[in-house]
Protein backbone atom coordinates (compact mmCIF):
# COMPACT_ATOMS: atom_id res chain seq x y z
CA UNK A 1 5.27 -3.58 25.97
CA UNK A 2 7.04 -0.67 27.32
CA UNK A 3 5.60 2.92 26.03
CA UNK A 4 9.53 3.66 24.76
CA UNK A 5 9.45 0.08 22.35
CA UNK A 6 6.33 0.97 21.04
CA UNK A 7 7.13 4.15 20.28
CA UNK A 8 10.39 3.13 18.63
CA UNK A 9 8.51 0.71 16.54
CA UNK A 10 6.12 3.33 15.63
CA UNK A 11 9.27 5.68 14.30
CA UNK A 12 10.97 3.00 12.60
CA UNK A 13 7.72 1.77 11.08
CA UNK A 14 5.96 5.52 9.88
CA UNK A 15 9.48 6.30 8.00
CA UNK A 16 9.36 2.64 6.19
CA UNK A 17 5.67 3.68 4.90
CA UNK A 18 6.01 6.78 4.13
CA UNK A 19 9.25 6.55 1.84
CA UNK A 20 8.30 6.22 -1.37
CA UNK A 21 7.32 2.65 -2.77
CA UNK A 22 4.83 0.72 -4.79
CA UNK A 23 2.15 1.09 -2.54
CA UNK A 24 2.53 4.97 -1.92
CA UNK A 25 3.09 5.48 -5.70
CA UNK A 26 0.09 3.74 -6.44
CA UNK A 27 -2.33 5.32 -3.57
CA UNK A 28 -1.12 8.98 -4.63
CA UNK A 29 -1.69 7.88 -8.52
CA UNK A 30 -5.17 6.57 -8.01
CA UNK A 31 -6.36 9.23 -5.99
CA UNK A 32 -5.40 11.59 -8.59
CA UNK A 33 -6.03 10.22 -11.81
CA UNK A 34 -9.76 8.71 -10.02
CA UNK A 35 -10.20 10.40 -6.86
CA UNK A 36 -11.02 8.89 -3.34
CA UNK A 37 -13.95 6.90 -3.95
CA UNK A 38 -12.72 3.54 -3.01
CA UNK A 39 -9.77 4.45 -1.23
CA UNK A 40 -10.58 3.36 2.03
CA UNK A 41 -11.01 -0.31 0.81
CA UNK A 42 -7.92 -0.16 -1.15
CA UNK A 43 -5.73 1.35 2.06
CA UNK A 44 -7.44 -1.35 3.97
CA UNK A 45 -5.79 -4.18 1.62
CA UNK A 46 -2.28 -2.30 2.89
CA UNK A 47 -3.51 -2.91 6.57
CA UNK A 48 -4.59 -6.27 6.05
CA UNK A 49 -1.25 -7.14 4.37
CA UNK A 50 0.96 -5.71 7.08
CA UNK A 51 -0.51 -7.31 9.56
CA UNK A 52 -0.06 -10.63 8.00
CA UNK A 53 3.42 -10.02 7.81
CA UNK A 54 3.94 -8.88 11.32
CA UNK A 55 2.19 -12.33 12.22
CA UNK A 56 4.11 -14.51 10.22
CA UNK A 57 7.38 -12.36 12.02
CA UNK A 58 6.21 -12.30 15.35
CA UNK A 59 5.08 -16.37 15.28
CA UNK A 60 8.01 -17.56 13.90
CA UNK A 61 6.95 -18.15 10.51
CA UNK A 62 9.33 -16.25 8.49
CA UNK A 63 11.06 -19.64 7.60
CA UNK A 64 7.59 -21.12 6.42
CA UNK A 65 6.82 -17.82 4.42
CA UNK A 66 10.37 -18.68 2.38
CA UNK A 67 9.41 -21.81 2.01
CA UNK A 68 6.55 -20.42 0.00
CA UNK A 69 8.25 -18.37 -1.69
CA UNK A 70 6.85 -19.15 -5.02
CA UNK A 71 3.59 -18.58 -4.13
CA UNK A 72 4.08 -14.84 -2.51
CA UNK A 73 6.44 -14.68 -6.05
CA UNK A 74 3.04 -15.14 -7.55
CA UNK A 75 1.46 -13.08 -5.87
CA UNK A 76 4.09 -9.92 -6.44
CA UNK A 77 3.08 -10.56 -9.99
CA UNK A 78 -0.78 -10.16 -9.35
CA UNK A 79 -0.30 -6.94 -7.56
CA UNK A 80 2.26 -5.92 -10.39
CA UNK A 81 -0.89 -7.13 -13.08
CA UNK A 82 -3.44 -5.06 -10.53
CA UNK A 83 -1.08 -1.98 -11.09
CA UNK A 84 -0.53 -2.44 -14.88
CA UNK A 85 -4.09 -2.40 -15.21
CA UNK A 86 -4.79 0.86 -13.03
CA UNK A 87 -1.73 2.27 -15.57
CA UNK A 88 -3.84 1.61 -18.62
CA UNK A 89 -7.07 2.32 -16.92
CA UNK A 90 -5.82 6.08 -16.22
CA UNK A 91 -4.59 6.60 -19.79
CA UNK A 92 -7.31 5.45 -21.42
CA UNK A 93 -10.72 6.35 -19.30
CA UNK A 94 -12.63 9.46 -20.55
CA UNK A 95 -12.13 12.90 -18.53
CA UNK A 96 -15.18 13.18 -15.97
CA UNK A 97 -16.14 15.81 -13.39
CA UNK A 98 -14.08 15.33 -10.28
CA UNK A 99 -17.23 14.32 -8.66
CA UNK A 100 -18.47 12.28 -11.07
CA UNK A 101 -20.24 8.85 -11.09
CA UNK A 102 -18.09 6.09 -8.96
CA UNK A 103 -15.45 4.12 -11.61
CA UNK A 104 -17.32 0.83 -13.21
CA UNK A 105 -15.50 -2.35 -12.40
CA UNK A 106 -13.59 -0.77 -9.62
CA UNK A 107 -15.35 -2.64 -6.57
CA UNK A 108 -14.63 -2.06 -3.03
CA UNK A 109 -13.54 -5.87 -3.09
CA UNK A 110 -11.25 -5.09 -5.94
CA UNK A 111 -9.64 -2.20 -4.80
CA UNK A 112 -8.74 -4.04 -1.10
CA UNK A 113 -7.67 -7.84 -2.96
CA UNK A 114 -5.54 -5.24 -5.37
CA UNK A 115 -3.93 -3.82 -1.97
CA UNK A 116 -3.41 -7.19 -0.03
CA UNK A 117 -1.71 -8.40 -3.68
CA UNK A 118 0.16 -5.41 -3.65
CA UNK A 119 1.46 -5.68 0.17
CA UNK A 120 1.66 -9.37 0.06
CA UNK A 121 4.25 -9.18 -2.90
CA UNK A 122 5.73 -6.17 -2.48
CA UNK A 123 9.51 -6.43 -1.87
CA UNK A 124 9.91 -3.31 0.91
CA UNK A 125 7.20 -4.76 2.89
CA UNK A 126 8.79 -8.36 2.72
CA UNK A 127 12.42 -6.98 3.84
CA UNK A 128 10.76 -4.53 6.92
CA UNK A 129 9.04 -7.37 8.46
CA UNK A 130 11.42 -10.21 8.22
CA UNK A 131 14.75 -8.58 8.34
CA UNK A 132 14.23 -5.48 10.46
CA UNK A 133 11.73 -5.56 12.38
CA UNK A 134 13.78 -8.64 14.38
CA UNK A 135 16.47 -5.47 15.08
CA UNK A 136 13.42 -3.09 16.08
CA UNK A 137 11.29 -6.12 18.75
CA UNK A 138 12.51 -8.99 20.57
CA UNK A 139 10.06 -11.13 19.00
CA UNK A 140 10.95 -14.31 20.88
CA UNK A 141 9.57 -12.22 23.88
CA UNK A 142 6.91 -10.65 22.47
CA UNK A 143 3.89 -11.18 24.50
CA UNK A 144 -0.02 -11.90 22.74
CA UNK A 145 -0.63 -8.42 24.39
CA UNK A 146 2.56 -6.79 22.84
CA UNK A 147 1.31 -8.76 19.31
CA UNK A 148 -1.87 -6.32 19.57
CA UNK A 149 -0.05 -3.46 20.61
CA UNK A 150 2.47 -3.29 17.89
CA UNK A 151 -0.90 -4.54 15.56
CA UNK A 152 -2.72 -1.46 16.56
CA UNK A 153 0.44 0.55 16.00
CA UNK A 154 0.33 -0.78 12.38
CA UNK A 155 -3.16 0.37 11.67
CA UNK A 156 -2.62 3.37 13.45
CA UNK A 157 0.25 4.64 11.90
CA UNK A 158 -0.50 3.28 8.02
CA UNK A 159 -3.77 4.79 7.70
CA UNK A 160 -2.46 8.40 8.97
CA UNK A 161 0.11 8.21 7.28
CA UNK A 162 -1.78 6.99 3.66
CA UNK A 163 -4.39 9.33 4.71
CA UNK A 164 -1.95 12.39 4.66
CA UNK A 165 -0.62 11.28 1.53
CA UNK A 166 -4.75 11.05 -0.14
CA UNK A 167 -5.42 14.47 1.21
CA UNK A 168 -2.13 15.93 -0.16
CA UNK A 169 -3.29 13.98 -3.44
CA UNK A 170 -6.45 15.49 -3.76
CA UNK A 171 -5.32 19.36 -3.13
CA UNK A 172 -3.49 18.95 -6.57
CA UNK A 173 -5.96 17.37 -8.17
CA UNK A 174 -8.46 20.04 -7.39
CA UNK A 175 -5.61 22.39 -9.16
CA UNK A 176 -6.29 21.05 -12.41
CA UNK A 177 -9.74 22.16 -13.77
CA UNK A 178 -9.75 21.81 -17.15
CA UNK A 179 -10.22 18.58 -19.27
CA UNK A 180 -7.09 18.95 -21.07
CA UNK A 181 -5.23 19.20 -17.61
CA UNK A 182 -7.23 16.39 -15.78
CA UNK A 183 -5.94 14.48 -19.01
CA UNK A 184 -2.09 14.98 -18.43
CA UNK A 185 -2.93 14.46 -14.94
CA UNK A 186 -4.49 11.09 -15.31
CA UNK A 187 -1.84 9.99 -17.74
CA UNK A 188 1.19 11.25 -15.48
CA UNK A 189 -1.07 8.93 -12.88
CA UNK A 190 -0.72 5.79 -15.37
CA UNK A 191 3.44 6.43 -16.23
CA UNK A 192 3.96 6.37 -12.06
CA UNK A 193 1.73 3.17 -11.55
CA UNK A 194 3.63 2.05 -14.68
CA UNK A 195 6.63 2.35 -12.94
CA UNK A 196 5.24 0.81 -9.87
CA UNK A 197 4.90 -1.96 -11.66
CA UNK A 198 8.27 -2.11 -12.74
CA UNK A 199 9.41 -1.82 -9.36
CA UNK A 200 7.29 -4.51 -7.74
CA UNK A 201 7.83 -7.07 -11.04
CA UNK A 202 11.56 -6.66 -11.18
CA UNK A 203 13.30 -7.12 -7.61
């Protein structure tokens, strides 16, 4: 693909991820209210679901992802369930050191299947990929080169741009020293995922 598509692509793309959403809301909350232990795993569920909507775009199989449209309906409501769970996780977990021991339950395998859900169901994601990114790439011309080139675009630019928003994350957590303010912090955390999950369970 020519340098100037890709890099259009790129533009278009980096604003859609970094605008605030379900998935940014809930990186920026669990980084805060837990830290980054397991972060990596749980960005790479956002990766994994991207790319399996730029593949079902760039193949042609937007019309057989509508026809399954009650399953990826299900599967907004898992990653809304995920999220409600992270909510009451963060208001209700005890107050540890910020470097204390890694969260129980919170497996790398559940923090990336809580991402993909996330991704998979979430309503931004769905409308980037199958109604603009057609206006962005010919895809009926798209070559299996150009499919890796825009791919690697997509890891690329998601995990800089989820990695600036962890780092940014964890300089305000670091503000907040006492238990009483790691507290409010972790329940301010729970009210944004809670309202994540009213965001990805009601549109």
């Amino acid at each position: 693909m020519p340098l100037s598509s890709i890099m259009l692509f790129a533009a278009v793309y980096g604003v859609a991820v970094a605008s605030p959403g379900p998935g940014v809301f809930a990186l920026v909350a669990r980084v805060l209210a837990r830290g980054t232990r397991g972060i990596p795993a749980f960005v790479a569920g956002f990766i994994v679901g991207d790319l399996i909507w730029f593949a079902m775009a760039a193949t042609g199989f937007a019309l057989l992802a509508q026809s399954f449209a009650t399953l990826f309906i299900a599967i907004r409501y898992i990653g809304a369930a995920y999220l409600a769970y992270l909510a009451w996780f963060a208001w209700t977990a005890l107050v540890e050191p910020l470097e204390g021991d890694p969260v129980r339950g919170e497996t790398g395998m559940r923090l990336f299947l809580g991402g993909l859900a996330l991704t998979l169901g979430n309503p931004k994601v769905v409308l980037y990929f199958l109604a603009l990114l057609p206006t962005v790439i010919d895809l009926e011309r798209i070559s299996p080169l150009g499919m890796i080139e825009i791919a690697a675009t997509i890891v690329v630019v998601l995990s800089t741009t989820f990695a600036a928003y962890t780092l940014a994350a964890v300089r305000v957590r670091r503000f907040f020293d006492s238990v009483r303010a790691r507290r409010a912090v972790n329940r301010g955390a729970g009210t944004v995922m809670a309202g994540a999950v009213l965001a990805v369970a009601t549109r």
